[in-house]
C-alpha atoms as a PDB file:
ATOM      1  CA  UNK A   1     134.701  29.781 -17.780  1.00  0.00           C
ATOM      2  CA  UNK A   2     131.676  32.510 -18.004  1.00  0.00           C
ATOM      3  CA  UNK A   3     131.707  31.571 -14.081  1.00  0.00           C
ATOM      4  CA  UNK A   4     134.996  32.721 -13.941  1.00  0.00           C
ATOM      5  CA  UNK A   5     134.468  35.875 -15.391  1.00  0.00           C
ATOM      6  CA  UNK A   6     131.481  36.588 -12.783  1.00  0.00           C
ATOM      7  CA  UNK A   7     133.990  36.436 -10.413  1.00  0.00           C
ATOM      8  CA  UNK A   8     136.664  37.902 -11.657  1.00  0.00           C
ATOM      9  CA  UNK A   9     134.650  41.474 -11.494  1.00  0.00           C
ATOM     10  CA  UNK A  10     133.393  40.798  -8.457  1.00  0.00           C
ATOM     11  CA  UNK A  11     136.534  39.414  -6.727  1.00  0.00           C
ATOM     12  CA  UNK A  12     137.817  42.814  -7.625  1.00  0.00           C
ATOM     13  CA  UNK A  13     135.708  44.653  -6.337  1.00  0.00           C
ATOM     14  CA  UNK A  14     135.526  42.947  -3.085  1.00  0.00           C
ATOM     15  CA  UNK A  15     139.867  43.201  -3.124  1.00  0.00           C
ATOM     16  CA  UNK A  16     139.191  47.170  -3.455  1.00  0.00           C
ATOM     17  CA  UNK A  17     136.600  47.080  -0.455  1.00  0.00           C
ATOM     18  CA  UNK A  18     138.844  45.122   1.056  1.00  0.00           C
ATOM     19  CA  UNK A  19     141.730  47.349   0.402  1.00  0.00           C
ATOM     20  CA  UNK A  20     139.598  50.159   1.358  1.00  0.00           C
ATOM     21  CA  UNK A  21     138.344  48.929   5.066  1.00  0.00           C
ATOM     22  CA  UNK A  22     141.731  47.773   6.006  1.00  0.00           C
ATOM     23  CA  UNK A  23     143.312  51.435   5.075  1.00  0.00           C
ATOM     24  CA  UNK A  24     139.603  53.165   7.225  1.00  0.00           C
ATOM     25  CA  UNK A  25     140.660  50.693   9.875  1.00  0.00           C
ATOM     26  CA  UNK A  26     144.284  51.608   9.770  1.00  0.00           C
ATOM     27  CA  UNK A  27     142.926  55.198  10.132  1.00  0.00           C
ATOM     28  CA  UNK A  28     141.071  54.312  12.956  1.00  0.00           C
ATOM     29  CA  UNK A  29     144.097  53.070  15.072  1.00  0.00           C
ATOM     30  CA  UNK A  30     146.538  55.655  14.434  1.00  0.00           C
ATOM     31  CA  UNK A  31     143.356  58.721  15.174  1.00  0.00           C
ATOM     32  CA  UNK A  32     143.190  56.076  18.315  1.00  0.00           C
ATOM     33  CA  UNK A  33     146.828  55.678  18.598  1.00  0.00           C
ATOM     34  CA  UNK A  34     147.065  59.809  18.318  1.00  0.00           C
ATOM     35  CA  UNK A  35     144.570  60.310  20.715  1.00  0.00           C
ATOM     36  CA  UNK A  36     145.986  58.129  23.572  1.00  0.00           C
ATOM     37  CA  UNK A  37     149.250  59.246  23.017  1.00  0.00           C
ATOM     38  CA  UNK A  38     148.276  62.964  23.182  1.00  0.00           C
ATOM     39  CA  UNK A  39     146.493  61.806  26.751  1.00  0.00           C
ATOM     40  CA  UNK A  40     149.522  60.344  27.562  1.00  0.00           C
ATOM     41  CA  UNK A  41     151.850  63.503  26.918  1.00  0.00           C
ATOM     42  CA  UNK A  42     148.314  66.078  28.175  1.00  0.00           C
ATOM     43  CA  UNK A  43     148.976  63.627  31.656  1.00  0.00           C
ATOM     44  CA  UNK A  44     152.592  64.611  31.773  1.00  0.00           C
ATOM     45  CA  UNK A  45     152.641  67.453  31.453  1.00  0.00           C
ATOM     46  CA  UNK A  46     150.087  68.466  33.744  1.00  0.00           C
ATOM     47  CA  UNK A  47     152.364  66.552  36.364  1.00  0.00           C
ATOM     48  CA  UNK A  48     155.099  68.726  35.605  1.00  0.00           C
ATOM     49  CA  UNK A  49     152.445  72.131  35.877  1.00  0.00           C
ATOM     50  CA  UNK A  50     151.438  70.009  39.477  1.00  0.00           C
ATOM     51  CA  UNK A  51     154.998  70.191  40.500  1.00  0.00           C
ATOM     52  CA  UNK A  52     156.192  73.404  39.237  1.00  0.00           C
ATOM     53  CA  UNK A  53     153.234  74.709  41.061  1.00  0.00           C
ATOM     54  CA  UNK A  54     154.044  73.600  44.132  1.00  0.00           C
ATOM     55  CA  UNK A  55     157.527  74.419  43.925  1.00  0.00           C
ATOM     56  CA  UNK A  56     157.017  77.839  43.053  1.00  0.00           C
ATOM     57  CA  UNK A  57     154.109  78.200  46.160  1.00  0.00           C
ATOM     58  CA  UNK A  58     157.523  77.112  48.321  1.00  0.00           C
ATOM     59  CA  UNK A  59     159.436  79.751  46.967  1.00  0.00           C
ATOM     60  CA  UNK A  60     156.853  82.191  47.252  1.00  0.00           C
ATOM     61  CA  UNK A  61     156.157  81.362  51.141  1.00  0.00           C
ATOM     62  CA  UNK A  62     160.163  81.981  51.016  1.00  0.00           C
ATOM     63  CA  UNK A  63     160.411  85.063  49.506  1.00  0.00           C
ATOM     64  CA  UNK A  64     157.439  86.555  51.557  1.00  0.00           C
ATOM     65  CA  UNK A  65     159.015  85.334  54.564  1.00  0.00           C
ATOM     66  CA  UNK A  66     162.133  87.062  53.794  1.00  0.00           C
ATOM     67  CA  UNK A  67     160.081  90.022  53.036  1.00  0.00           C
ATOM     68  CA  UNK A  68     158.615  90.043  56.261  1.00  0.00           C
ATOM     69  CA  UNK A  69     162.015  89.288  58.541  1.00  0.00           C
ATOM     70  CA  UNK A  70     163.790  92.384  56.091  1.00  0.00           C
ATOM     71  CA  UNK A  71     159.998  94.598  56.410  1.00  0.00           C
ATOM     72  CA  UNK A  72     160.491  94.085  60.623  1.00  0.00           C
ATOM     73  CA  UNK A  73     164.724  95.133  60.339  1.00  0.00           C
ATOM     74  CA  UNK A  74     163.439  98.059  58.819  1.00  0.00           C
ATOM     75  CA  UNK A  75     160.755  99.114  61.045  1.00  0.00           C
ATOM     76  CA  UNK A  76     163.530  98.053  64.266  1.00  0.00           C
ATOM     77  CA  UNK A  77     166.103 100.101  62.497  1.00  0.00           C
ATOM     78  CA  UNK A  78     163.262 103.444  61.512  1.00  0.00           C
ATOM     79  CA  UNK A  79     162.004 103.148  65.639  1.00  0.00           C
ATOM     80  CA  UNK A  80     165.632 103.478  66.390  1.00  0.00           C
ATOM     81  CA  UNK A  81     166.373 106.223  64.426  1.00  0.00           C
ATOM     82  CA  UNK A  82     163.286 108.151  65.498  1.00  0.00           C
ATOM     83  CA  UNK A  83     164.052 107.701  69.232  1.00  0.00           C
ATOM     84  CA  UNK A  84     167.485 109.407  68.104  1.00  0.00           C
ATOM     85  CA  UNK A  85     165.820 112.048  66.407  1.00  0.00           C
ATOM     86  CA  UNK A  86     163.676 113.017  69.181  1.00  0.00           C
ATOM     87  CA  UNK A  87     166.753 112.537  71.740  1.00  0.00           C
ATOM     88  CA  UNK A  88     169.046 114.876  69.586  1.00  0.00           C
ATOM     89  CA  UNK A  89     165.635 117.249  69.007  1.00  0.00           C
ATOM     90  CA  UNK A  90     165.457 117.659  72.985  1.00  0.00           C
ATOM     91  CA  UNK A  91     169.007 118.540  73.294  1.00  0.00           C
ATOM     92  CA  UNK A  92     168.735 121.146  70.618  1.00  0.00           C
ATOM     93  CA  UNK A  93     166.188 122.779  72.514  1.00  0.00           C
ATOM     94  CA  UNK A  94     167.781 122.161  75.888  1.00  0.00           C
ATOM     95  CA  UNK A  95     170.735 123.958  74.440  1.00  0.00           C
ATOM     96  CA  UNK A  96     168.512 126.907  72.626  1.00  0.00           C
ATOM     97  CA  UNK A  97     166.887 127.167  76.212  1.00  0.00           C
ATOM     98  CA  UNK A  98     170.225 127.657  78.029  1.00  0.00           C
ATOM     99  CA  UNK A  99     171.134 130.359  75.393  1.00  0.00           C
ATOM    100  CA  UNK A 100     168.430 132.056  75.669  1.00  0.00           C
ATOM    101  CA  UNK A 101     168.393 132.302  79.359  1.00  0.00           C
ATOM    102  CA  UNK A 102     172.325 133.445  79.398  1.00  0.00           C
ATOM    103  CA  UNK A 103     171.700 135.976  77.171  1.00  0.00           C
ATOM    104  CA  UNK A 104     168.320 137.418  79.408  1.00  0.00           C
ATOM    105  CA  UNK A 105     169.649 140.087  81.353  1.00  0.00           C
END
């Protein structure tokens, strides 16, 4: 029975290291488990970013397209009026001039 009693002691103690490795080991996985998990999620997501990015680099090409068919309406529509300008300019004058010359004696 004294042998018993060695072992008792002992047998306890190696039950708490026991108890105490599993729970460091558990640890371990679920730190492991986190970590590959938050790789998992970090790779997602960066998929999404991939796609939004290139979605929104379609819709910018869009946009400055648009920009640039409105920017050349514009510049169509301020030619236009600027060859009207001049036009209704020279017929001013050409109707001063006229004036003037009736009224010369």
């Amino acid at each position: 029975m004294h042998d018993n009693e060695n072992r008792g002691p002992l047998r306890e103690e190696w039950h708490k290291a026991k108890v105490f490795s599993i729970a460091h080991l558990m640890a371990t996985l679920l730190v492991i488990a986190g970590g590959v998990g938050f790789v998992y999620v970090f790779g997602q997501e960066f998929g999404v970013m991939k796609n939004d990015v290139a979605r929104n680099k379609v819709e910018i090409k869009s946009i400055q397209d648009g920009q640039l068919a409105r920017d050349n309406r514009l510049n169509e529509k301020l030619s236009g009026m600027r060859v009207e300008q001049k036009r209704d300019l020279q017929r001013i004058e050409d109707k001063l001039d006229r004036l003037i010359e009736r009224d010369m004696p």
